[in-house]
N, C-alpha and C. Protein backbone atom coordinates (compact mmCIF):
# COMPACT_ATOMS: atom_id res chain seq x y z
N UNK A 1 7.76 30.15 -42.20
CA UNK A 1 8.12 29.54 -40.94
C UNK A 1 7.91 28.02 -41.03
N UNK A 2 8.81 27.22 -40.31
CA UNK A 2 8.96 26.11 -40.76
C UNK A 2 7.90 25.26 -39.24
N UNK A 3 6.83 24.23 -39.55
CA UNK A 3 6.81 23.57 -38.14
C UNK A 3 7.91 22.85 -36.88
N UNK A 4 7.41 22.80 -36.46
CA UNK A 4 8.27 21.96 -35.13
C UNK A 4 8.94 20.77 -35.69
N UNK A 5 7.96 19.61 -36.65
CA UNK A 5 8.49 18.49 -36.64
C UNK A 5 9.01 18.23 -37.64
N UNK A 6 9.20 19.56 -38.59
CA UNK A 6 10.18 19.45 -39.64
C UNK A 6 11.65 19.68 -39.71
N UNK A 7 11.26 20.73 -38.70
CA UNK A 7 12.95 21.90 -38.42
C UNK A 7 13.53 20.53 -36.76
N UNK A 8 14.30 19.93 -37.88
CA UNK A 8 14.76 18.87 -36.98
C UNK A 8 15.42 19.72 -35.66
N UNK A 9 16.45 20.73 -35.68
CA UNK A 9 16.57 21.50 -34.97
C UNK A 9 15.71 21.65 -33.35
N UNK A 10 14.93 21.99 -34.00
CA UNK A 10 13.92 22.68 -33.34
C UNK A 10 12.74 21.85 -32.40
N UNK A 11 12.52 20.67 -33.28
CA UNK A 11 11.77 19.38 -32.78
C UNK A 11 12.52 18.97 -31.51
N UNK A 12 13.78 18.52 -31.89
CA UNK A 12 14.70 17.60 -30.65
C UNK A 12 14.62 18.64 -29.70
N UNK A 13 15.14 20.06 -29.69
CA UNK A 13 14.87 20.90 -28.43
C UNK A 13 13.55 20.68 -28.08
N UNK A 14 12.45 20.98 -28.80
CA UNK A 14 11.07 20.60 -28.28
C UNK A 14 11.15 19.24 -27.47
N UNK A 15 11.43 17.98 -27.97
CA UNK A 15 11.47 17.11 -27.42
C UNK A 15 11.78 16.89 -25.91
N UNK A 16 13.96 17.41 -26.10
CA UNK A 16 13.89 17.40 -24.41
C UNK A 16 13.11 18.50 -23.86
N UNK A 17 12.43 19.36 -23.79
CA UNK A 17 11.72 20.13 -22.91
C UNK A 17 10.48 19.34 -22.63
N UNK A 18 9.95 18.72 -23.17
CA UNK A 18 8.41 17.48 -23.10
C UNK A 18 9.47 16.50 -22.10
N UNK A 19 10.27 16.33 -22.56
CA UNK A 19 10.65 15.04 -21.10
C UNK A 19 11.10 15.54 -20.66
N UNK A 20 11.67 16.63 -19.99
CA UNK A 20 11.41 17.22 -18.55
C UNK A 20 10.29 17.61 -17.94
N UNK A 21 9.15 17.56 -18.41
CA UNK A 21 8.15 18.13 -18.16
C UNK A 21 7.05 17.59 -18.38
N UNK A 22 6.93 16.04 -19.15
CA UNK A 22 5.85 15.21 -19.26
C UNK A 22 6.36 13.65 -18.37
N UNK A 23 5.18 13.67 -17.15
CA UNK A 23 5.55 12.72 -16.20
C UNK A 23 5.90 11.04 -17.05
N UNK A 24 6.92 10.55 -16.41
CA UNK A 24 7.49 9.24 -16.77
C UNK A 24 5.96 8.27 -17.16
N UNK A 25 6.46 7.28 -17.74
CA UNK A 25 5.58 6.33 -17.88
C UNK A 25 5.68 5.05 -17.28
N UNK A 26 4.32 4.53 -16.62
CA UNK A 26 4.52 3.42 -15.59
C UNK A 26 4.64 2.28 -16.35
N UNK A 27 5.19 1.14 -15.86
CA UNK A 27 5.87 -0.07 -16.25
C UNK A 27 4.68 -0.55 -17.24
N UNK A 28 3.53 -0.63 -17.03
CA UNK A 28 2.49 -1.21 -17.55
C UNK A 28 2.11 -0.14 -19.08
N UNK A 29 2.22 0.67 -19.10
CA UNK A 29 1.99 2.40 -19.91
C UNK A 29 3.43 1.65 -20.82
N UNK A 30 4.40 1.19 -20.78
CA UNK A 30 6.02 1.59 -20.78
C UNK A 30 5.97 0.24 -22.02
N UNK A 31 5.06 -1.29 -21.08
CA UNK A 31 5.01 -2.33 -22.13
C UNK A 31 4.51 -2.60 -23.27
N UNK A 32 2.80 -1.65 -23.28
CA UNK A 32 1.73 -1.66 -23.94
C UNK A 32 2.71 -0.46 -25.37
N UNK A 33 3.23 0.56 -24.81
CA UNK A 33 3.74 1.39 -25.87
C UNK A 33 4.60 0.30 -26.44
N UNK A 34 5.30 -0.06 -25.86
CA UNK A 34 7.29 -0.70 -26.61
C UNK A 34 6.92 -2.27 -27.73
N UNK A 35 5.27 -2.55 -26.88
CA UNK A 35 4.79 -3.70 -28.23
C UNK A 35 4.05 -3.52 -29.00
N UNK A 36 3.46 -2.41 -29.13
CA UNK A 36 2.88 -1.71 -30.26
C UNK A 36 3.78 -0.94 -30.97
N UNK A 37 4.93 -0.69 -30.75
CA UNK A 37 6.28 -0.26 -31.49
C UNK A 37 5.99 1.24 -31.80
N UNK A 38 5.32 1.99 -30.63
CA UNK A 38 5.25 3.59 -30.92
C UNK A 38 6.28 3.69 -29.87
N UNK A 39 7.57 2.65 -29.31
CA UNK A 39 8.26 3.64 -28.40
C UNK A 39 9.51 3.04 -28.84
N UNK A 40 10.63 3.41 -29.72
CA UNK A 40 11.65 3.18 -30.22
C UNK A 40 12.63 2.64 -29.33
N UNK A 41 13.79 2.29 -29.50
CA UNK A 41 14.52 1.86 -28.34
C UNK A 41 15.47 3.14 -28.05
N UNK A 42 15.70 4.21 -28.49
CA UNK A 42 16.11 5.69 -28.10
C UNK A 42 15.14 5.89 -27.10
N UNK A 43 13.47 6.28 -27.06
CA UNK A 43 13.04 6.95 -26.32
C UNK A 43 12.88 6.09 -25.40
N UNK A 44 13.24 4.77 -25.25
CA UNK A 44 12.94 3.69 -24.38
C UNK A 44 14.12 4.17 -23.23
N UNK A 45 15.11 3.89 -23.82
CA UNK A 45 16.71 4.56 -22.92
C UNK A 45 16.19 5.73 -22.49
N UNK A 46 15.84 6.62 -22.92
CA UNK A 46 15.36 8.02 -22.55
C UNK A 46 13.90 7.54 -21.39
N UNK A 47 13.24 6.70 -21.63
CA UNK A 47 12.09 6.48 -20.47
C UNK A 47 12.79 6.66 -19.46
N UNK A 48 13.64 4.96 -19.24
CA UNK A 48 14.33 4.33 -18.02
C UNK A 48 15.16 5.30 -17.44
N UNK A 49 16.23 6.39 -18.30
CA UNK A 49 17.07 7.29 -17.67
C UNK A 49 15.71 8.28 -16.56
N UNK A 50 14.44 8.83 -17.30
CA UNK A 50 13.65 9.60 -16.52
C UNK A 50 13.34 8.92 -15.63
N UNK A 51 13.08 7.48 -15.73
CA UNK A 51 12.05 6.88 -14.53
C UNK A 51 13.15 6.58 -13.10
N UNK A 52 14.52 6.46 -13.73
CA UNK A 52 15.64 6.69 -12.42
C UNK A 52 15.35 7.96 -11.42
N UNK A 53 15.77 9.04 -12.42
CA UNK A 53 15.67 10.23 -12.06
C UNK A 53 14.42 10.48 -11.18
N UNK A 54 13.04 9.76 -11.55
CA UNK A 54 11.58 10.18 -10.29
C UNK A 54 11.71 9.39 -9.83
N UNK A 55 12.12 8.37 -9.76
CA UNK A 55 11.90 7.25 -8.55
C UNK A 55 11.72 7.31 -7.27
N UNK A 56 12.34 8.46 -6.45
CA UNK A 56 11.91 8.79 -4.85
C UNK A 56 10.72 9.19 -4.65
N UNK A 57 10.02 9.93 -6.32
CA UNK A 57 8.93 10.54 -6.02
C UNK A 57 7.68 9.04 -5.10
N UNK A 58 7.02 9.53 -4.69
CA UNK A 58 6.42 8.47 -3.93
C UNK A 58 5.03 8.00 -4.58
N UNK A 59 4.70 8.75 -5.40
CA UNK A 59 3.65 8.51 -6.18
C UNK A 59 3.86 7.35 -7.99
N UNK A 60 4.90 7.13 -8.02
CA UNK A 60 5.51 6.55 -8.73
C UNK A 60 5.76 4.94 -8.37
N UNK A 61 5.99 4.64 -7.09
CA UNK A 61 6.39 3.51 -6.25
C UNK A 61 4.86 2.71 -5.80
N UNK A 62 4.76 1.35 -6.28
CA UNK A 62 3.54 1.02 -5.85
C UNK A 62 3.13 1.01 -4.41
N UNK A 63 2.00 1.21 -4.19
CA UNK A 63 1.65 0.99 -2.20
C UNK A 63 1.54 0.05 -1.85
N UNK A 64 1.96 -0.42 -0.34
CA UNK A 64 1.22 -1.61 0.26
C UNK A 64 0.78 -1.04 1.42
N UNK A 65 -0.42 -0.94 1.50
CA UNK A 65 -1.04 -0.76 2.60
C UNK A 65 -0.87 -2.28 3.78
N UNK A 66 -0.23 -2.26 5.16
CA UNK A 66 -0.05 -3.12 6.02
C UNK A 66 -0.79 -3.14 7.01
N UNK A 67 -1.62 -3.97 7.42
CA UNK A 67 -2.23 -4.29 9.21
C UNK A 67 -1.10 -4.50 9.92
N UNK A 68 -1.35 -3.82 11.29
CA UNK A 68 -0.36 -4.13 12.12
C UNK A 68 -0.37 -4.67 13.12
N UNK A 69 -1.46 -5.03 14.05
CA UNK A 69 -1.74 -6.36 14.63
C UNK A 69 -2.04 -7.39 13.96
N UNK A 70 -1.70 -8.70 14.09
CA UNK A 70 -1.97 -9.87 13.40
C UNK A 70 -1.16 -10.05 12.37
N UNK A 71 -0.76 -9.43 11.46
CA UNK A 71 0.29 -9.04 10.36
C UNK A 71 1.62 -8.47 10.69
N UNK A 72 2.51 -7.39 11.02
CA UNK A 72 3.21 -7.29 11.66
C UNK A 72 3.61 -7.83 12.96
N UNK A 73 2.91 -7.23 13.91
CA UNK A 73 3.02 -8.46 15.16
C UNK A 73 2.07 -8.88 15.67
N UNK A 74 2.38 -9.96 16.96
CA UNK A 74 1.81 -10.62 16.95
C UNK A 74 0.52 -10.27 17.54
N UNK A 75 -0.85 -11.06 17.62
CA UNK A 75 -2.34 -10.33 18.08
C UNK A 75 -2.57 -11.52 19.11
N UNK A 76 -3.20 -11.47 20.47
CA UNK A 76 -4.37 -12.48 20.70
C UNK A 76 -5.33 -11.43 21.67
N UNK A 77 -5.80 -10.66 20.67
CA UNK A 77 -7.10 -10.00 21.12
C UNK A 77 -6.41 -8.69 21.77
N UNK A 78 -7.62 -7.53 22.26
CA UNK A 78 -7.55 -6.51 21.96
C UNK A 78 -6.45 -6.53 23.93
N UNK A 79 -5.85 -6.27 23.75
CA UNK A 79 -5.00 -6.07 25.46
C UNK A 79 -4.87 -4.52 26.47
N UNK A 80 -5.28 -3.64 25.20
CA UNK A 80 -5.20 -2.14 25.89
C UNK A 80 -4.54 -1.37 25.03
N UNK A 81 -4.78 -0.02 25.68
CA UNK A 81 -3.64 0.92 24.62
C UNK A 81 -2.23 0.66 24.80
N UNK A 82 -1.47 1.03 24.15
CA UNK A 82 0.06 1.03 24.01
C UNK A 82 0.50 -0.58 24.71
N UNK A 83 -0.14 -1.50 24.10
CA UNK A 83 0.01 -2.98 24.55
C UNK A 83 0.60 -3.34 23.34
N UNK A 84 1.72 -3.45 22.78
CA UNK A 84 2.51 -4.04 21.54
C UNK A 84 2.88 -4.95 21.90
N UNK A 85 2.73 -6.55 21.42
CA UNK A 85 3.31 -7.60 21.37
C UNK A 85 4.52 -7.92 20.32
N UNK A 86 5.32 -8.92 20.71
CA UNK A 86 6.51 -9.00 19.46
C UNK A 86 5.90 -8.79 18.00
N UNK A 87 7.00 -8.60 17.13
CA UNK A 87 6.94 -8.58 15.76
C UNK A 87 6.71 -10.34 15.58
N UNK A 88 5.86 -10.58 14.33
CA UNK A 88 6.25 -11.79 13.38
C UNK A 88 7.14 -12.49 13.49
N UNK A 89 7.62 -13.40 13.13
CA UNK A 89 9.02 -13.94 12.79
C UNK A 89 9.07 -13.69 10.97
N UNK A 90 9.87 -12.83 10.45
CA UNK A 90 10.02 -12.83 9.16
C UNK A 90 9.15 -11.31 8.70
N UNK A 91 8.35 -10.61 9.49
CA UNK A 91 8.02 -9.30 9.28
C UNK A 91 9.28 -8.71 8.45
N UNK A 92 10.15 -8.05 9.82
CA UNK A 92 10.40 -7.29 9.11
C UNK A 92 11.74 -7.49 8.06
N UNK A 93 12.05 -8.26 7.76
CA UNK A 93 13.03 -9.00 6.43
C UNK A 93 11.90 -8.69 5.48
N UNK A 94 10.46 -9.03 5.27
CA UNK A 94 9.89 -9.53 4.07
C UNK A 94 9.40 -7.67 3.94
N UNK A 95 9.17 -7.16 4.92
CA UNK A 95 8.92 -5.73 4.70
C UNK A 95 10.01 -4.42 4.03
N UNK A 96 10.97 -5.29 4.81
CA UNK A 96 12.25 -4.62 3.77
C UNK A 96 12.76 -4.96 2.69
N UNK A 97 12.67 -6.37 2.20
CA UNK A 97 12.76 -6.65 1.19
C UNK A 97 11.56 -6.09 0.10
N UNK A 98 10.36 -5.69 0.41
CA UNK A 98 9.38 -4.92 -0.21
C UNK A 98 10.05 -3.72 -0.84
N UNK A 99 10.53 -3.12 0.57
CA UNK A 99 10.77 -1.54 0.17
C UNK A 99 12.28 -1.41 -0.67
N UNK A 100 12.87 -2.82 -0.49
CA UNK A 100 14.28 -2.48 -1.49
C UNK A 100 13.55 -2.64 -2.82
N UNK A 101 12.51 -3.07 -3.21
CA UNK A 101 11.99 -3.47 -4.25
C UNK A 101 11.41 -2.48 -4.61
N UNK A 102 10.89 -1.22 -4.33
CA UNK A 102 10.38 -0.01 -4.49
C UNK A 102 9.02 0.47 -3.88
N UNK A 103 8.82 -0.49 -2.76
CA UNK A 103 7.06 -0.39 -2.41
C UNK A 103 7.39 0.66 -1.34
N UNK A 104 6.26 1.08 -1.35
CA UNK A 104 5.73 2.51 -0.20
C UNK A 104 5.17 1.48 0.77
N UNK A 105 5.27 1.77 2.33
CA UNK A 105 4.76 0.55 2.76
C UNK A 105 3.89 1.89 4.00
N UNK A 106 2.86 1.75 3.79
CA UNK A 106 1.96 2.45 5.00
C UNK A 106 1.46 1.55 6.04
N UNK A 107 1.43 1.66 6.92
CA UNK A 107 0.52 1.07 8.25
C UNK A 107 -0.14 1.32 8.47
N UNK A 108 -1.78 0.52 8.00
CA UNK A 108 -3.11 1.12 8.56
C UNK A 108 -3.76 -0.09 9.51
N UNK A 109 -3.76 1.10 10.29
CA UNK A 109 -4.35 0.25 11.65
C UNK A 109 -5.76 0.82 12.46
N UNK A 110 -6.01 0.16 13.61
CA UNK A 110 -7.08 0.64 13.87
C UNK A 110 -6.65 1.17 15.04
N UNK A 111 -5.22 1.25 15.67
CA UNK A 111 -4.67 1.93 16.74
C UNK A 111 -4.89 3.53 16.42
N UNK A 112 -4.70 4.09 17.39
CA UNK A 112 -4.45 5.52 17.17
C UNK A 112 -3.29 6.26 18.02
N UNK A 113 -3.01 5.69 19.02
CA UNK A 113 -1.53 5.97 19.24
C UNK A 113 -0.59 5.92 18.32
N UNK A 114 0.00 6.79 17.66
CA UNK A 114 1.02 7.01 16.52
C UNK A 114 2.04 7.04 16.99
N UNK A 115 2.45 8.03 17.60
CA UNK A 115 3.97 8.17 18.49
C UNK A 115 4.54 6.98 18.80
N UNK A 116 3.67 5.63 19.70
CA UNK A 116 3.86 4.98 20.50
C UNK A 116 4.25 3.72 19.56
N UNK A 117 3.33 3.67 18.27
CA UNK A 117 3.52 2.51 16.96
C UNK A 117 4.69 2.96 16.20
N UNK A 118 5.10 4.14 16.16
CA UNK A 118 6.43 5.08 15.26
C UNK A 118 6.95 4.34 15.90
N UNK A 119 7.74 4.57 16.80
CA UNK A 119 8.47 4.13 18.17
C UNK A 119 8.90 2.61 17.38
N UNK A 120 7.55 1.61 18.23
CA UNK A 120 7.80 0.50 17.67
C UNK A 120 8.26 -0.27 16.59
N UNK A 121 8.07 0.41 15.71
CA UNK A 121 8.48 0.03 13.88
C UNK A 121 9.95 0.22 14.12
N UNK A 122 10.50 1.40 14.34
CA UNK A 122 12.05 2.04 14.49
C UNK A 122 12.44 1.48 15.49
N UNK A 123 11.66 0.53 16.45
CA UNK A 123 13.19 -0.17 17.59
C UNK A 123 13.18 -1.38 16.88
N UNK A 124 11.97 -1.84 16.35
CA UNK A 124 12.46 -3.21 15.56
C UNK A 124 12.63 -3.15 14.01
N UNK A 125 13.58 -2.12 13.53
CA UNK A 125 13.55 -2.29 11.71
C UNK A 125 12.47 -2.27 11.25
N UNK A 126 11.62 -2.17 11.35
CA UNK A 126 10.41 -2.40 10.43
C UNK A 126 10.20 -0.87 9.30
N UNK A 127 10.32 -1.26 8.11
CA UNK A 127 10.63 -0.32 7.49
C UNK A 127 8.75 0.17 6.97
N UNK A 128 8.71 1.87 6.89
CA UNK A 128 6.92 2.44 6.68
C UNK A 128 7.72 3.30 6.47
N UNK A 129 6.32 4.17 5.51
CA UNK A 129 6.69 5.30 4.91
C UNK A 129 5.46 6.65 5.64
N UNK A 130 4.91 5.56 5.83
CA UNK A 130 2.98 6.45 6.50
C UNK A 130 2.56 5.51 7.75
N UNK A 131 2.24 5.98 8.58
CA UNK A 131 0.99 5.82 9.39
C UNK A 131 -0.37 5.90 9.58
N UNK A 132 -1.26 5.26 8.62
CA UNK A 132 -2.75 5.70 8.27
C UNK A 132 -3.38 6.60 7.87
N UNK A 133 -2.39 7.24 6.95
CA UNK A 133 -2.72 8.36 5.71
C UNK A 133 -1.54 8.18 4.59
N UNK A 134 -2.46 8.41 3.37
CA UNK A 134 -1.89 8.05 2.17
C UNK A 134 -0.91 8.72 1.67
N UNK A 135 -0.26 8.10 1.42
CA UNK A 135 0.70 9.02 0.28
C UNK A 135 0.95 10.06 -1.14
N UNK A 136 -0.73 9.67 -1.58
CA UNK A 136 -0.42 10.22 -2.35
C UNK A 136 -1.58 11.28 -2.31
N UNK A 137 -2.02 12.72 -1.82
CA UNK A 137 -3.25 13.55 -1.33
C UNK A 137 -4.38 13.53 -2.43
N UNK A 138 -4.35 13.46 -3.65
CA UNK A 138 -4.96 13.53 -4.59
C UNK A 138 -6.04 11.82 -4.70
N UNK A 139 -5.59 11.50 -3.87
CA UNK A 139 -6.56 9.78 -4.17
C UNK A 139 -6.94 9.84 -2.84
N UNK A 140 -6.68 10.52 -1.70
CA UNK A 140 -7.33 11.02 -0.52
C UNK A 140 -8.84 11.14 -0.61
N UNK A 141 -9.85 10.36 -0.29
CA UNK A 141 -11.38 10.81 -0.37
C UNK A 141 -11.87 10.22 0.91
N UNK A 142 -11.80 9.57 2.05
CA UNK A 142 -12.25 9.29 2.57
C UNK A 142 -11.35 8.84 3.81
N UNK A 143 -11.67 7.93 4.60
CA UNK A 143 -11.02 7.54 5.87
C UNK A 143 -10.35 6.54 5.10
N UNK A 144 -10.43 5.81 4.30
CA UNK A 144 -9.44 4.61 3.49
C UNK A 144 -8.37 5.33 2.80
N UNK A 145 -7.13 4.25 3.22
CA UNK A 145 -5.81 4.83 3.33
C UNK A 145 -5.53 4.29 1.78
N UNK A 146 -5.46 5.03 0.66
CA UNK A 146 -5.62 4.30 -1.37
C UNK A 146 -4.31 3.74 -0.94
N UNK A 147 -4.42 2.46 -1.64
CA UNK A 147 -3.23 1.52 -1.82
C UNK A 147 -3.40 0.85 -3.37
N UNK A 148 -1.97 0.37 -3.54
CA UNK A 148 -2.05 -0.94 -4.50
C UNK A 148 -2.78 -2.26 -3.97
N UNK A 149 -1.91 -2.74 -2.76
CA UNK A 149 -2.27 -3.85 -2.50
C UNK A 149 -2.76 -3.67 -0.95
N UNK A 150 -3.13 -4.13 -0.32
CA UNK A 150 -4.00 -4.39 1.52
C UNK A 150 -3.18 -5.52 2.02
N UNK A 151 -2.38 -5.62 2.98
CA UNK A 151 -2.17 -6.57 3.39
C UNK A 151 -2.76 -7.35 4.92
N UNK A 152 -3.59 -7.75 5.13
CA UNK A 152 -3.70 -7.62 6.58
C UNK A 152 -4.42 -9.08 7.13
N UNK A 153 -4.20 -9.72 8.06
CA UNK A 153 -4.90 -10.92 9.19
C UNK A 153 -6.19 -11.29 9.11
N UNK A 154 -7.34 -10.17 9.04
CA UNK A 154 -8.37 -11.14 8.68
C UNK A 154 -8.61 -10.57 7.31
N UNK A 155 -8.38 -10.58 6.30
CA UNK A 155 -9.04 -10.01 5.36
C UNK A 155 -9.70 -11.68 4.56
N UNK A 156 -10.54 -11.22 3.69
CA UNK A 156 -10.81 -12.16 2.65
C UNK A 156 -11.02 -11.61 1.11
N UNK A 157 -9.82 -12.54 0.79
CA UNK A 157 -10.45 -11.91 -0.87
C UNK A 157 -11.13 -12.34 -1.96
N UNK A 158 -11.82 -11.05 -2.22
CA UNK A 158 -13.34 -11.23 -3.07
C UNK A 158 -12.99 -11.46 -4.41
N UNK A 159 -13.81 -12.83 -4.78
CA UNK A 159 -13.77 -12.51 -6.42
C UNK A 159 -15.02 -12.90 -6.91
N UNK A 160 -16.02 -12.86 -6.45
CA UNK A 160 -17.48 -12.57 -6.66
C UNK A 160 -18.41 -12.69 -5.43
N UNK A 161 -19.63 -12.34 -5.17
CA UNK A 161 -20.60 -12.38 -4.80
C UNK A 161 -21.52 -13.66 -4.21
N UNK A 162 -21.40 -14.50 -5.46
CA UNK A 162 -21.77 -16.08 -5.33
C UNK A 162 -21.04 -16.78 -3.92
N UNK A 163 -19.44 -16.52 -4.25
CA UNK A 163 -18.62 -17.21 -3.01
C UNK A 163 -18.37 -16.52 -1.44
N UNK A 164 -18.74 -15.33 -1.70
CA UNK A 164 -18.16 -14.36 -0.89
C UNK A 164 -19.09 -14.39 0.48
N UNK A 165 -20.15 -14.97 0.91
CA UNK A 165 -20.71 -15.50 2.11
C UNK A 165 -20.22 -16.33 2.35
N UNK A 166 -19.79 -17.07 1.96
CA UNK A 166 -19.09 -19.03 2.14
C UNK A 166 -18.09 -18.07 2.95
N UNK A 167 -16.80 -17.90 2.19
CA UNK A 167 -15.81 -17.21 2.65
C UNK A 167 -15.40 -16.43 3.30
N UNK A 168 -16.66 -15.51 3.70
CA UNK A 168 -16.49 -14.86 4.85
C UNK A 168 -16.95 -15.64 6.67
N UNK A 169 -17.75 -16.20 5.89
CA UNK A 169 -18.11 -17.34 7.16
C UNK A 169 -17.09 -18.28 7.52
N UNK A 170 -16.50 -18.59 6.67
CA UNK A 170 -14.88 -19.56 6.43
C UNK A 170 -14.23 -18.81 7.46
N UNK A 171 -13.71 -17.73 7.35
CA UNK A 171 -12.91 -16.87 7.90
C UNK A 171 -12.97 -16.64 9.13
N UNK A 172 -14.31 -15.65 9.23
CA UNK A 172 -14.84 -15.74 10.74
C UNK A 172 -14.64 -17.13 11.75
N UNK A 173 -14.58 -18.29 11.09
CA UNK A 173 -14.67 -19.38 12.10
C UNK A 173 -13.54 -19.67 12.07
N UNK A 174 -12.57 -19.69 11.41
CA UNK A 174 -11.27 -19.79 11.70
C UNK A 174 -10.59 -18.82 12.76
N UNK A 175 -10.91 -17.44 12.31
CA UNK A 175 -10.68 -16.41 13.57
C UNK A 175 -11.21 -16.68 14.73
N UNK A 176 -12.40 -17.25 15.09
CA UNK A 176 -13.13 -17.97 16.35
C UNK A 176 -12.75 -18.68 16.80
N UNK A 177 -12.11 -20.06 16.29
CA UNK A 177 -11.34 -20.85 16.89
C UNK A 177 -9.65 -20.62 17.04
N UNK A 178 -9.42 -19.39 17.07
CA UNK A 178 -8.29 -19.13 17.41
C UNK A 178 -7.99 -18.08 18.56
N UNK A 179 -9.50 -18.13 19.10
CA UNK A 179 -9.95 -16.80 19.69
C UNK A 179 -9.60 -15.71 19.68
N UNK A 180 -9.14 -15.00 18.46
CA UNK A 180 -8.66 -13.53 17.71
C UNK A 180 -9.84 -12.56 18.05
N UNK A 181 -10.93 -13.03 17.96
CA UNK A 181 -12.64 -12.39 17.79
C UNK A 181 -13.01 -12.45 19.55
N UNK A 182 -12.41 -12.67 20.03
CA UNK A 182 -13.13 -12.62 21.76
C UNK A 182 -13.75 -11.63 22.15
N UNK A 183 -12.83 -10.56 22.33
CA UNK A 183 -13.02 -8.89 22.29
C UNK A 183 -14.42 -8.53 21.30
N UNK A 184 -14.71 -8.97 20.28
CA UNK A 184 -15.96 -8.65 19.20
C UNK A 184 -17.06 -8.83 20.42
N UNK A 185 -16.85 -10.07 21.37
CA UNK A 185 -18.66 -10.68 21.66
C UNK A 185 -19.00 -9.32 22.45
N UNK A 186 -20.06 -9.03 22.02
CA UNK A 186 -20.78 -7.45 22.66
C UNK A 186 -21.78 -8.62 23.89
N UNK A 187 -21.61 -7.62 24.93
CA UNK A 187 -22.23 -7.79 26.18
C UNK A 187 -23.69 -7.34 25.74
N UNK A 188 -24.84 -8.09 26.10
CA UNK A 188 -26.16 -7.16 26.21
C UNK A 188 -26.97 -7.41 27.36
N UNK A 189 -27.37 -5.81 27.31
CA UNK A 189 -27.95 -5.41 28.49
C UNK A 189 -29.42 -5.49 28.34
N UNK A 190 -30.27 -5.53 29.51
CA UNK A 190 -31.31 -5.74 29.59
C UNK A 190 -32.06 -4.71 29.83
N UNK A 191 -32.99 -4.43 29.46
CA UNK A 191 -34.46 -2.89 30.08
C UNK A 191 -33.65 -3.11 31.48
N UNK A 192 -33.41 -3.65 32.71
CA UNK A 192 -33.14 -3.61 33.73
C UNK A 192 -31.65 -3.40 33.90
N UNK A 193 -30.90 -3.29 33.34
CA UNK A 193 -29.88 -2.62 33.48
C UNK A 193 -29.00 -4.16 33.78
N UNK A 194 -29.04 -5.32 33.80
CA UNK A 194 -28.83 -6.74 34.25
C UNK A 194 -27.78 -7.14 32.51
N UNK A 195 -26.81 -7.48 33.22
CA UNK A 195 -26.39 -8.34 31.65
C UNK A 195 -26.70 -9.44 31.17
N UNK A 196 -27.13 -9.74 30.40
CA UNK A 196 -27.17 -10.85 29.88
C UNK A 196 -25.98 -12.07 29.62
């Protein structure tokens, strides 16, 4: 009996049955192979034809996790439930131009009216794939919605420890003087029941 990778025959059938059945390789997986020259320019054509073919899959498509007050539309402090102010100027163009580009675009917010934010996205174009659950169940561990990237109004981003008090204090006072943070100041009460 002859092996697999001799009985040319027999190999190439082996072959296409492995690429139907061994998941595509991501762009980054796709470069690292093709410059180390273990991925020929046959199985390269053969990648790109598979990676057409999964592309709707959604686990394939990078995430952007989106805020939707302050980032989508517009915020000046907390106004009530089902209180939606306009969109951005340029939201939702730059959000669709995302998703023609292949991004999963979720909305995580701290609203919980869903129906009422669905609604809103679909009377103004705003193109989402999720509402504050992930797309993909397997990276599901907690109340954080797994993304590629976070997009959102106050965030700050960390790239060490050393800077990362400066910068969060940076932030905060910029949000303060724009009075975004109003709604934050907690009322306190006294042993006598008296506010302070």
């Amino acid at each position: 009996m002859t092996s697999p990778v001799r009985d040319r025959y027999t190999f190439g059938r082996w072959m296409r049955a492995a690429a139907t059945v061994l998941p595509p390789l991501t762009a980054t997986e796709f470069i690292i192979r093709r410059a180390s020259g273990s991925v020929n320019k046959r199985s390269a054509r053969r990648t790109k034809r598979r990676r057409r073919i999964a592309a709707p899959d959604s686990h394939l498509m990078p995430t952007l996790a989106v805020d939707f007050d302050g980032t989508i539309a517009h915020y000046k402090g907390w106004a009530g439930r089902g209180v939606f102010l306009p969109p951005l100027p340029g939201a939702a163009d730059a959000l669709r131009a995302l998703k023609e580009q292949g991004w999963n675009i979720v909305v995580f917010t701290c609203r919980t009216e869903e129906d009422e934010l669905r609604a809103y996205l679909v009377a103004h174009g705003i193109p989402f794939d999720a509402i504050n659950v992930g797309l993909d169940p397997s990276m599901e561990c907690s109340g954080k919605v797994y993304a590629d990237i976070y997009l959102d109004d106050r965030a700050v981003t960390f790239r060490d420890w050393a800077g990362a008090p400066d910068a969060i204090q940076a932030r905060y006072d910029e949000l303060a003087a724009t009075h975004a943070l109003d709604y934050h100041v907690p009322t306190v009460t006294t042993s006598t029941g008296d506010s302070a």
